[in-house]
Protein backbone atom coordinates (compact mmCIF):
# COMPACT_ATOMS: atom_id res chain seq x y z
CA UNK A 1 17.71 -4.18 -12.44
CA UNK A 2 16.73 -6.19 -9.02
CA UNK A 3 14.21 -3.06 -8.38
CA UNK A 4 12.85 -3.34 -11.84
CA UNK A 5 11.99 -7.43 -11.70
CA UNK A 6 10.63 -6.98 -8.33
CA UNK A 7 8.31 -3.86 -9.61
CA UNK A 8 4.79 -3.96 -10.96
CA UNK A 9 6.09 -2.59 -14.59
CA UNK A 10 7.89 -6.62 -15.36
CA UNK A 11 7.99 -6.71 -18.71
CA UNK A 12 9.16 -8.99 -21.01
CA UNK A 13 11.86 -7.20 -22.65
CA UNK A 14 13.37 -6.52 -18.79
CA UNK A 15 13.20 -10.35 -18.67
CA UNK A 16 15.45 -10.70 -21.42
CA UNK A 17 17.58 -7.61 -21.80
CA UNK A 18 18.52 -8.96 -18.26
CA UNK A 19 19.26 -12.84 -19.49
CA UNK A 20 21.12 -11.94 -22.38
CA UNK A 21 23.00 -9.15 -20.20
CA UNK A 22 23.94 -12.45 -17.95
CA UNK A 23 24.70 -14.62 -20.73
CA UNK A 24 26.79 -11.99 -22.32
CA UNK A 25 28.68 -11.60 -19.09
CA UNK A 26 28.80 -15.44 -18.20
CA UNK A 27 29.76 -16.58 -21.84
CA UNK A 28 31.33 -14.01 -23.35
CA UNK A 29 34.74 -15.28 -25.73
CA UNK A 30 36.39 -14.64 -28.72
CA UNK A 31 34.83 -16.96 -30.95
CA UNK A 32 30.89 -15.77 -29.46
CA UNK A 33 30.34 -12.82 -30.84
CA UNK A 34 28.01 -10.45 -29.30
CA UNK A 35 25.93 -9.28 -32.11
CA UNK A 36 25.19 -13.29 -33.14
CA UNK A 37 23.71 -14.06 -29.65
CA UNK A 38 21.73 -10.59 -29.38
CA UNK A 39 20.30 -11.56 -32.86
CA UNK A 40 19.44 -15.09 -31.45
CA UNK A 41 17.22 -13.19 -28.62
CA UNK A 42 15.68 -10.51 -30.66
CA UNK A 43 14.61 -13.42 -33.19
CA UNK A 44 13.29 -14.92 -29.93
CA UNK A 45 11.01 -12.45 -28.80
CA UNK A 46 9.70 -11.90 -32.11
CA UNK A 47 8.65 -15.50 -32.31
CA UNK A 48 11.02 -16.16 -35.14
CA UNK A 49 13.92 -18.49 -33.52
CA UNK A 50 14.53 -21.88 -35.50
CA UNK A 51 15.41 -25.06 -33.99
CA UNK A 52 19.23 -24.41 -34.06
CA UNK A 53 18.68 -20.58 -32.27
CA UNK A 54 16.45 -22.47 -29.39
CA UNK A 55 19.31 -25.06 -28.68
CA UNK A 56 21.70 -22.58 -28.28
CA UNK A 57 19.21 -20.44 -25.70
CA UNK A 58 18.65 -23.89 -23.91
CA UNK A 59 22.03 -24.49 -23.88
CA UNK A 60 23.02 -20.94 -22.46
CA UNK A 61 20.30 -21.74 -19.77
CA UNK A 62 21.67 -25.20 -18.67
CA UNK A 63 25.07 -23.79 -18.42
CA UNK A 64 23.67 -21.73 -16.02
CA UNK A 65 24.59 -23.52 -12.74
CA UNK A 66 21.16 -22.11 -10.94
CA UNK A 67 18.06 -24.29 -10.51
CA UNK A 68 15.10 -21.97 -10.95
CA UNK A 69 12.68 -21.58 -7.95
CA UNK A 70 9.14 -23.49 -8.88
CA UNK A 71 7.35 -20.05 -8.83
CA UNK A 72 9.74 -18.65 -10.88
CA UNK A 73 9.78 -21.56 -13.92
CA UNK A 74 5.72 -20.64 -13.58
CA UNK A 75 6.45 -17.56 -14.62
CA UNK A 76 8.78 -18.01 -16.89
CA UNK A 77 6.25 -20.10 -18.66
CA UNK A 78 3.16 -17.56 -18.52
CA UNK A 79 5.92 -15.29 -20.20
CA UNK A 80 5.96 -17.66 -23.19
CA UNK A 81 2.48 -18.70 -22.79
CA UNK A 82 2.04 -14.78 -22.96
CA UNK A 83 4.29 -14.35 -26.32
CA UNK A 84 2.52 -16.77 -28.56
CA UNK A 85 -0.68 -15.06 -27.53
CA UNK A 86 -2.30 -17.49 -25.10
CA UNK A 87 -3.35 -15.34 -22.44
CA UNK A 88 -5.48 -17.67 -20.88
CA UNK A 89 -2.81 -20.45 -20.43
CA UNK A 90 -0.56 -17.60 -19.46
CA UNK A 91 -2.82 -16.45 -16.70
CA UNK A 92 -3.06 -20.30 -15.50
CA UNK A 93 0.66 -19.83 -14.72
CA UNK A 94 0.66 -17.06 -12.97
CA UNK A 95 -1.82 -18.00 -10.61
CA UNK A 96 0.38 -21.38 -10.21
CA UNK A 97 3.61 -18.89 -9.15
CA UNK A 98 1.73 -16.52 -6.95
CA UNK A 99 0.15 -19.83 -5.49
CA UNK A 100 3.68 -21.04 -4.59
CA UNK A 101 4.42 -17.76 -3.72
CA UNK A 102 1.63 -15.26 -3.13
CA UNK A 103 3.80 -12.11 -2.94
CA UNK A 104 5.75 -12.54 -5.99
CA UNK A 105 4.85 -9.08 -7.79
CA UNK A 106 6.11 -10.00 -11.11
CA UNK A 107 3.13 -12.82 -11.32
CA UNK A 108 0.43 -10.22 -9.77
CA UNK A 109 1.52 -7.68 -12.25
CA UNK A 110 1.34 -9.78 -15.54
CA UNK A 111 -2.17 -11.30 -13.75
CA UNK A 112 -3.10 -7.40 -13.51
CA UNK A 113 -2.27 -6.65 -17.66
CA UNK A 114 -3.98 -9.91 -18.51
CA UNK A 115 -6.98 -9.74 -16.93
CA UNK A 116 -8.67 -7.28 -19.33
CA UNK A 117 -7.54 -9.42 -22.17
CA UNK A 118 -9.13 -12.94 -21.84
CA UNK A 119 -12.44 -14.14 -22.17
CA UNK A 120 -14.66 -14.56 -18.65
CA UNK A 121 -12.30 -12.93 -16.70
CA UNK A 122 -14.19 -13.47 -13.60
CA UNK A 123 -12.90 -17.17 -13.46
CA UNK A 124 -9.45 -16.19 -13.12
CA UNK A 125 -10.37 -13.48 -10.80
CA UNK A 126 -11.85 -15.60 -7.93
CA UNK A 127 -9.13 -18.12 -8.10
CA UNK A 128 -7.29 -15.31 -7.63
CA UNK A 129 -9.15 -13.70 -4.27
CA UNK A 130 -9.70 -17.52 -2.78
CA UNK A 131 -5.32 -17.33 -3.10
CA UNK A 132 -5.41 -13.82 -1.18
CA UNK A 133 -7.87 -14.94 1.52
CA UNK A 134 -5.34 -17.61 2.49
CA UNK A 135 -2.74 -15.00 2.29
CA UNK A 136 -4.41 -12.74 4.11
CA UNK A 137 -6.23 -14.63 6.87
CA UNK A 138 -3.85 -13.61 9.25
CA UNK A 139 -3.89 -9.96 9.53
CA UNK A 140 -0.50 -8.33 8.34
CA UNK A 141 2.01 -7.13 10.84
CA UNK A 142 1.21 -3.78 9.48
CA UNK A 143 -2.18 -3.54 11.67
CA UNK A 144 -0.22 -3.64 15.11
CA UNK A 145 -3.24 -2.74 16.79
CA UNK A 146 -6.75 -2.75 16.42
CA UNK A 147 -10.11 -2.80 18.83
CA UNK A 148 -12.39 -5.77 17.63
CA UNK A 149 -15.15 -3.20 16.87
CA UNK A 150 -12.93 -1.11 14.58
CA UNK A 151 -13.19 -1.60 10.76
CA UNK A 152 -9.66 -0.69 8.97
CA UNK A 153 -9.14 -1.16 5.19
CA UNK A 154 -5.93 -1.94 3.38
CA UNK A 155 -4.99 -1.74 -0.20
CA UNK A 156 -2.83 -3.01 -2.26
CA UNK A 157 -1.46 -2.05 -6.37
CA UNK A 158 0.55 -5.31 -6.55
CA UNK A 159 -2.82 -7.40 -6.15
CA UNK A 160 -5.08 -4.95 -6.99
CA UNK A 161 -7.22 -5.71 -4.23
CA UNK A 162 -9.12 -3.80 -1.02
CA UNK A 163 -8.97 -5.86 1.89
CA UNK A 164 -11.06 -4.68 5.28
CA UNK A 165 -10.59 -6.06 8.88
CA UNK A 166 -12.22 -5.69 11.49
CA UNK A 167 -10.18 -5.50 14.90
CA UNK A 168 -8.03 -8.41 13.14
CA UNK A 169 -9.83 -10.36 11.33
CA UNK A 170 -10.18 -10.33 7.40
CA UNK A 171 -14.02 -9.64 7.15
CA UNK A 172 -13.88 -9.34 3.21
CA UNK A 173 -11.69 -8.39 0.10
CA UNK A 174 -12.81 -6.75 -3.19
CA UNK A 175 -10.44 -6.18 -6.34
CA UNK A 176 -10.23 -2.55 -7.06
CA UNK A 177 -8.32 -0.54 -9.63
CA UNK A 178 -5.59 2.52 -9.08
CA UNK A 179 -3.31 4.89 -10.84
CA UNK A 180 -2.35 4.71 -14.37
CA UNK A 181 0.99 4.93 -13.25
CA UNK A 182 2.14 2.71 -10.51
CA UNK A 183 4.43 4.43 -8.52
CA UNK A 184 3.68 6.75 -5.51
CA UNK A 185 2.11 10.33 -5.65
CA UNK A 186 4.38 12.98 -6.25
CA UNK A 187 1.99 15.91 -7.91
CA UNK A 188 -1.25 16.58 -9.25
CA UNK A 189 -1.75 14.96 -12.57
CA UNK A 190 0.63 12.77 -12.77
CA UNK A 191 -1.85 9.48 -12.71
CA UNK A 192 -0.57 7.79 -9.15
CA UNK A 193 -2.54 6.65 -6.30
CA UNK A 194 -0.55 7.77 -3.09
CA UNK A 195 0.67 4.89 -0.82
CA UNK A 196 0.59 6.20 3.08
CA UNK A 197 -2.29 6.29 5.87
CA UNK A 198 -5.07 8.29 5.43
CA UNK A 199 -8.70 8.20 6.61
CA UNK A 200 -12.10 9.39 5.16
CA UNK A 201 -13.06 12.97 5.34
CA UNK A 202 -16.40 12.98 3.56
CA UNK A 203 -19.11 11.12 1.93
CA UNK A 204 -20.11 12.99 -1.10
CA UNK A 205 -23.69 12.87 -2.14
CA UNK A 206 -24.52 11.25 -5.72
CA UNK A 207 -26.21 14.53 -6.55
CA UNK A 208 -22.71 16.30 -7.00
CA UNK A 209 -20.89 13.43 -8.78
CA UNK A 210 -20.24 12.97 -12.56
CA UNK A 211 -21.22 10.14 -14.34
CA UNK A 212 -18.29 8.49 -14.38
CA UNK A 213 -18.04 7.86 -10.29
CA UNK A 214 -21.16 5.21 -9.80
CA UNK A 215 -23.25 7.90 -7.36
CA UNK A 216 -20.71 6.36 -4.87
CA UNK A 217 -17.25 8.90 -3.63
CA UNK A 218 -15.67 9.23 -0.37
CA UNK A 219 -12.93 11.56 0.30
CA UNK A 220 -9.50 10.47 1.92
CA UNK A 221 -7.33 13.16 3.67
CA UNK A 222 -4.72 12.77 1.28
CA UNK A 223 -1.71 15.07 1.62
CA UNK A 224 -1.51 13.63 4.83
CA UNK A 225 1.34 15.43 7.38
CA UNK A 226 3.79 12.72 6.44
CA UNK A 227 3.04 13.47 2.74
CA UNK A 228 3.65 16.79 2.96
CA UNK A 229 7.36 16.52 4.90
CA UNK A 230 7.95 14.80 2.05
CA UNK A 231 7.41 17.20 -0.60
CA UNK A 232 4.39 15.65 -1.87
CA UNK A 233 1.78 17.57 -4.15
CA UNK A 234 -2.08 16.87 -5.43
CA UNK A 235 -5.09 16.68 -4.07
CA UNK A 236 -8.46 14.92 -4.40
CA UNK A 237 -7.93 11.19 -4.10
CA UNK A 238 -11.19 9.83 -3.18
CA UNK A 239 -12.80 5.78 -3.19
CA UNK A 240 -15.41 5.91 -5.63
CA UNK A 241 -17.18 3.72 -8.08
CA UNK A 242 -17.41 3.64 -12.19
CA UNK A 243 -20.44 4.16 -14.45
CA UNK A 244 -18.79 0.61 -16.31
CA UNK A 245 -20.07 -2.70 -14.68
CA UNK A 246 -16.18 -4.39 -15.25
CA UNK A 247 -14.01 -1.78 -14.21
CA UNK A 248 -12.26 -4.06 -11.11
CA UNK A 249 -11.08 -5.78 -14.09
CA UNK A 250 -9.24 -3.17 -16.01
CA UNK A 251 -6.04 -2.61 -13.11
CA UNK A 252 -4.08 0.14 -13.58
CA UNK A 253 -6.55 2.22 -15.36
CA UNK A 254 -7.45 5.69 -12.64
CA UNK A 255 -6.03 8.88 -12.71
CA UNK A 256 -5.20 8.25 -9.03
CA UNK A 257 -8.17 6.94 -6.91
CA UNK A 258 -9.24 3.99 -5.88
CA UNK A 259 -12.09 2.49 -8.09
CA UNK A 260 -14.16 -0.85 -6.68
CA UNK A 261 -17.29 -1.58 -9.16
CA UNK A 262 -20.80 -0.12 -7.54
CA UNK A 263 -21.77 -3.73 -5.83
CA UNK A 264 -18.63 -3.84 -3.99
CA UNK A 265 -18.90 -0.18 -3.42
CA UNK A 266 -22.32 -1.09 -1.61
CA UNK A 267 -21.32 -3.24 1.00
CA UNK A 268 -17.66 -1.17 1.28
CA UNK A 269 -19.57 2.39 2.05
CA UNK A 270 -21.19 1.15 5.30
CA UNK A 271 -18.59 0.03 7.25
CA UNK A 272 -16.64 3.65 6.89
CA UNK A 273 -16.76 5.67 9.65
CA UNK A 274 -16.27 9.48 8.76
CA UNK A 275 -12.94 10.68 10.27
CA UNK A 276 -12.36 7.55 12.32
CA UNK A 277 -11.97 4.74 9.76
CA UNK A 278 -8.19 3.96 8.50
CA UNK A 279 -7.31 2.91 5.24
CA UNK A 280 -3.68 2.28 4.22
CA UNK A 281 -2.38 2.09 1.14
CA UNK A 282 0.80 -0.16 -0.14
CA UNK A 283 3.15 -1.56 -3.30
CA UNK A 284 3.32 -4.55 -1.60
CA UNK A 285 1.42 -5.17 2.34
CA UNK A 286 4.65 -6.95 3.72
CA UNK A 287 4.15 -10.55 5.91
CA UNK A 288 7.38 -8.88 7.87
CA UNK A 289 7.79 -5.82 9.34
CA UNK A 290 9.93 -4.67 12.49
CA UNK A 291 8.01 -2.47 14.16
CA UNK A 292 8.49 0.10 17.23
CA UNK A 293 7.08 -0.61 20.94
CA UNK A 294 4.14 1.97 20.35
CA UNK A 295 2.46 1.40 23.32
CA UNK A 296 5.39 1.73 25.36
CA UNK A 297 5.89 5.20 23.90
CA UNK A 298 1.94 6.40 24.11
CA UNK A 299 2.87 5.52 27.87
CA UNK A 300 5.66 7.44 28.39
CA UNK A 301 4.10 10.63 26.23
CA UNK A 302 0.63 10.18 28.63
CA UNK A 303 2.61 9.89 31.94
CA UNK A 304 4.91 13.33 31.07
CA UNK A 305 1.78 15.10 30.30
CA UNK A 306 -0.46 13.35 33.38
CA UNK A 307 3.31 14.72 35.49
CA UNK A 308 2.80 17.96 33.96
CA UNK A 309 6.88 17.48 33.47
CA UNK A 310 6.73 19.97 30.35
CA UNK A 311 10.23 19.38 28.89
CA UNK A 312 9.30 15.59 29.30
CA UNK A 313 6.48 16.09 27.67
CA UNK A 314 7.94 18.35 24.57
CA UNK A 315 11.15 15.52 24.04
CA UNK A 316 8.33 13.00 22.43
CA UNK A 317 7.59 15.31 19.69
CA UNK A 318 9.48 16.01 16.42
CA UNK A 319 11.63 19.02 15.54
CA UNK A 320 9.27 19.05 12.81
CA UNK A 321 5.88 18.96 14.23
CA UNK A 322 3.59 21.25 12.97
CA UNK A 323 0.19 22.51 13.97
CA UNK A 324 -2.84 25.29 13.23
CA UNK A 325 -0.74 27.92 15.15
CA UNK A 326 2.84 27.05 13.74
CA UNK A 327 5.55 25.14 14.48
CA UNK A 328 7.43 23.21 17.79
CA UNK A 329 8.33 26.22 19.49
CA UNK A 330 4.53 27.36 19.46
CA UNK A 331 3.14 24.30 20.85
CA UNK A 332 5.24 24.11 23.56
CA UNK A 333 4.19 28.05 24.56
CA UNK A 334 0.90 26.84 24.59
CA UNK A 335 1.22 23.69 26.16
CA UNK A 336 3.17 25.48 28.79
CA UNK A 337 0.04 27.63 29.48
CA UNK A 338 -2.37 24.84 29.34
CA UNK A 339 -1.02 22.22 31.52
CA UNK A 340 0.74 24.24 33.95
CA UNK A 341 -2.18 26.36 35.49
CA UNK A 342 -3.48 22.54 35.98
CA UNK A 343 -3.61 21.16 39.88
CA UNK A 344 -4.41 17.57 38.13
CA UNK A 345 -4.25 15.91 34.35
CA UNK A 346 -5.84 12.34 33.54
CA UNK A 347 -5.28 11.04 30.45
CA UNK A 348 -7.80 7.74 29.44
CA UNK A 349 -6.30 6.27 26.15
CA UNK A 350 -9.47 3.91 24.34
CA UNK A 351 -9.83 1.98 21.57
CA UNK A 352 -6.73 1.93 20.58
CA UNK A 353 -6.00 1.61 16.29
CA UNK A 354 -2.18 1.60 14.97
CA UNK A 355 -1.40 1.12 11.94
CA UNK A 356 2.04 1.00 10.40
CA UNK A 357 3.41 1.60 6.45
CA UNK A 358 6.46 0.83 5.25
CA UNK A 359 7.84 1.99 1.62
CA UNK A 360 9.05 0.11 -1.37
CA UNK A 361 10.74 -2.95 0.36
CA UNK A 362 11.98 -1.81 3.41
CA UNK A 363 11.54 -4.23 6.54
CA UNK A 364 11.14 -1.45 9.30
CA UNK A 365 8.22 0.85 9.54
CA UNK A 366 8.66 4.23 8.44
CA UNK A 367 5.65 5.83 9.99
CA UNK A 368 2.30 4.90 12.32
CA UNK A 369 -0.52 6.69 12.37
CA UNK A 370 -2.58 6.05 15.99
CA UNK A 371 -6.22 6.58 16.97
CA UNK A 372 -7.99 6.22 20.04
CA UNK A 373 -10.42 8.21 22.00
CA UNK A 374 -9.25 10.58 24.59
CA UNK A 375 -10.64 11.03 27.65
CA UNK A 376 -9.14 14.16 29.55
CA UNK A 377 -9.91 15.24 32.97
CA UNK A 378 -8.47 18.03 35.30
CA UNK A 379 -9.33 20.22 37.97
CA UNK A 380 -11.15 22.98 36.10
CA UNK A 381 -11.49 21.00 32.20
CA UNK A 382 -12.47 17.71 30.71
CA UNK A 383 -13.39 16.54 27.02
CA UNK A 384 -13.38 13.32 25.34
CA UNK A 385 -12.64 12.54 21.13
CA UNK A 386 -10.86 11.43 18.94
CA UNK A 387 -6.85 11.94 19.33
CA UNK A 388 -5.18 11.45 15.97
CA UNK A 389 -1.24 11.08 16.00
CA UNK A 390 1.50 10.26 13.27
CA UNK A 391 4.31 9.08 14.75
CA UNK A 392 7.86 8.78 12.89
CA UNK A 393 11.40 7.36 13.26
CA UNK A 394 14.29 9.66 14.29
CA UNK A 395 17.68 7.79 14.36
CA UNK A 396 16.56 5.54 17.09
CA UNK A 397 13.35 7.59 18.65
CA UNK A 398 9.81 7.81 18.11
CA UNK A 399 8.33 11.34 17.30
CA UNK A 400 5.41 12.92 16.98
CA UNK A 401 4.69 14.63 13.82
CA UNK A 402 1.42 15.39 13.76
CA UNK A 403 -1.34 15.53 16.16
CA UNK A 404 -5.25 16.31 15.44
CA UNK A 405 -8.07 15.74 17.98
CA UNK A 406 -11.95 15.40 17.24
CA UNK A 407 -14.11 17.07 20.21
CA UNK A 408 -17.25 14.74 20.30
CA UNK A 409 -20.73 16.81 19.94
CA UNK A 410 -22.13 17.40 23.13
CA UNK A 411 -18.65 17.48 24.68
């Protein structure tokens, strides 16, 4: 039940299944008998409880020795507000618990099925952004490192909103629209935006796109290497804009991508990088997060291989890595042939971009993906691009999952 009230589908029969489950538990006798109180709720939510049925919920409530959080008697009032069908005065209260506090996701999410209902929704939406800008104006602890330079976007379904920093620093947020359904991706079809790391692999030219995308698409690399360890299936998640001028205001509503409205879309496009622009996707971007000492380990992974100390060199990366040619056992064949006929390595780590995501509520990272350019020098070789690495937890250590690397033209 705690995972249900602190999820995006809060619904008012949750609410009260879960009051009347307490009261029921908490009151409970022989002269209370159950089906009299469960008709007292069900009249309740139907908007049919007399005077004599709302004393006796009142009274349940007082009994109750718990004083409700400020946010939480906001929402508790929107919920009402919500029943007799006053949306707008519903809406008010929301915004007054995620004001108190801004990552309560049961206030976001009946923002979110609101919106589309009232009357100039616009109004509500920028009191809504002005609350996120103060939340957000200190970068999360999810962007553990970025160059000042660097443009990296985040997103998030409890909001509803695309935020975009550059090095740390919130340069702009825009509200946006995602999956049908609101959990993460599991297959093709099944209406979820996936919530990982990714980056964007191409720009696709209005000439190719339906209708229905706004002339504007660009493709993210979704199943990323994490995604598919995990078992995870579909394809074709891309940031795109709507032929409808007020789509940012129908949340929930894709069959998986990301969907800003064509203005937003304008001023997003240009700040993406092909292939070297992060964008991160989350439930719920935390304010904590433990992370890992990730410079620490790029160190240690950069001195093994400047050391040409193989074995050293193999321990940082995961029993599961995978690459082009196969598995663990055929990178470090190839390694071995590549950095032993070597008389010298450098290794010049720059601009350096990690990024962290954690899943559902966790407070440790479960995953970084890291970016920098790499400079390599040796005796008889030297290139420079971009290195690409995801890095996961196991039991205590860091490991390399992935790795990809960009040659730059010319190089």
């Amino acid at each position: 039940m705690r995972k249900e009230l602190l999820g995006f589908k809060v619904k008012l029969t949750v609410l009260f299944s879960f009051l009347l489950s307490l009261a029921l538990i908490v009151f409970a006798s022989d002269h209370m008998e159950k089906g009299e109180v469960l008709e007292v709720f069900e009249k309740f939510l139907k908007g049919k409880a007399n005077k004599e049925d709302l004393m006796l919920i009142k009274s349940l409530a007082e009994s109750i020795d718990i004083k409700p959080l400020p946010y939480i008697r906001f929402y508790a009032k929107g919920l009402i507000e919500e029943k007799k069908g006053n949306f707008k005065k519903a809406i008010e209260n929301y915004l007054k618990s995620i004001e108190l506090k801004s990552d309560y996701n049961p206030s976001y999410f009946r923002f979110n099925e609101l919106i589309r209902k009232v009357e100039n929704p616009y109004i509500f939406r920028e009191k809504l952004t002005e609350i996120l800008k103060r939340r957000f104006a200190k970068a999360p602890p999810v962007i553990v490192e970025n160059p000042q330079n660097r443009y990296v976007f985040l997103v998030e379904k409890m909001s509803q909103y695309l935020l975009i920093y550059k090095g740390k620093k919130l340069k702009a947020l825009y509200p946006v629209t995602t999956g049908k359904d609101w959990e993460d991706k599991e297959r093709e079809g099944d209406m979820r935006t996936p919530e990982g790391i990714y980056y964007f692999t191409e720009f696709i030219p209005p000439h190719r796109l339906p209708k229905i995308y706004g002339g504007i698409a660009v493709v993210l690399n979704y199943p990323n290497p994490v995604d598919k360890l995990l078992g995870k299936g579909g394809s074709g998640i891309w940031l795109h804009g709507s032929d409808k001028s007020d789509r940012e205001n129908i949340p929930f509503s894709t069959r998986g991508c990301v969907v800003a409205d064509n203005k937003s879309l304008a001023a997003i496009v240009p700040k993406i990088k092909k292939g070297n622009t992060l964008i991160a996707i989350y439930k719920e971007i935390p304010s904590t997060l433990k992370t890992a000492d990730i410079k620490r380990f790029l160190n240690s992974w950069k001195k093994s291989w400047e050391s040409k100390n193989l074995e050293s060199y193999i321990s940082h990366y995961s029993e599961k890595f995978q690459w082009k040619r196969g598995g663990l056992r055929e990178w470090k064949a190839y390694k071995k042939r590549v950095i032993l006929n070597k008389k010298h390595i450098n290794i010049e780590i720059r601009d350096l971009s990690v990024v962290a995501f954690r899943r559902e509520l966790s407070q440790e990272a479960e995953y970084y993906l890291v970016e920098f350019t790499q400079v390599y020098t040796s005796d008889i070789y030297k290139d420079k691009g971009v290195k690409r690495l995801y890095i996961i937890k196991e039991g205590d250590n860091l490991k390399i999952l992935a790795e990809e690397f960009y040659r730059e033209v010319g190089q």
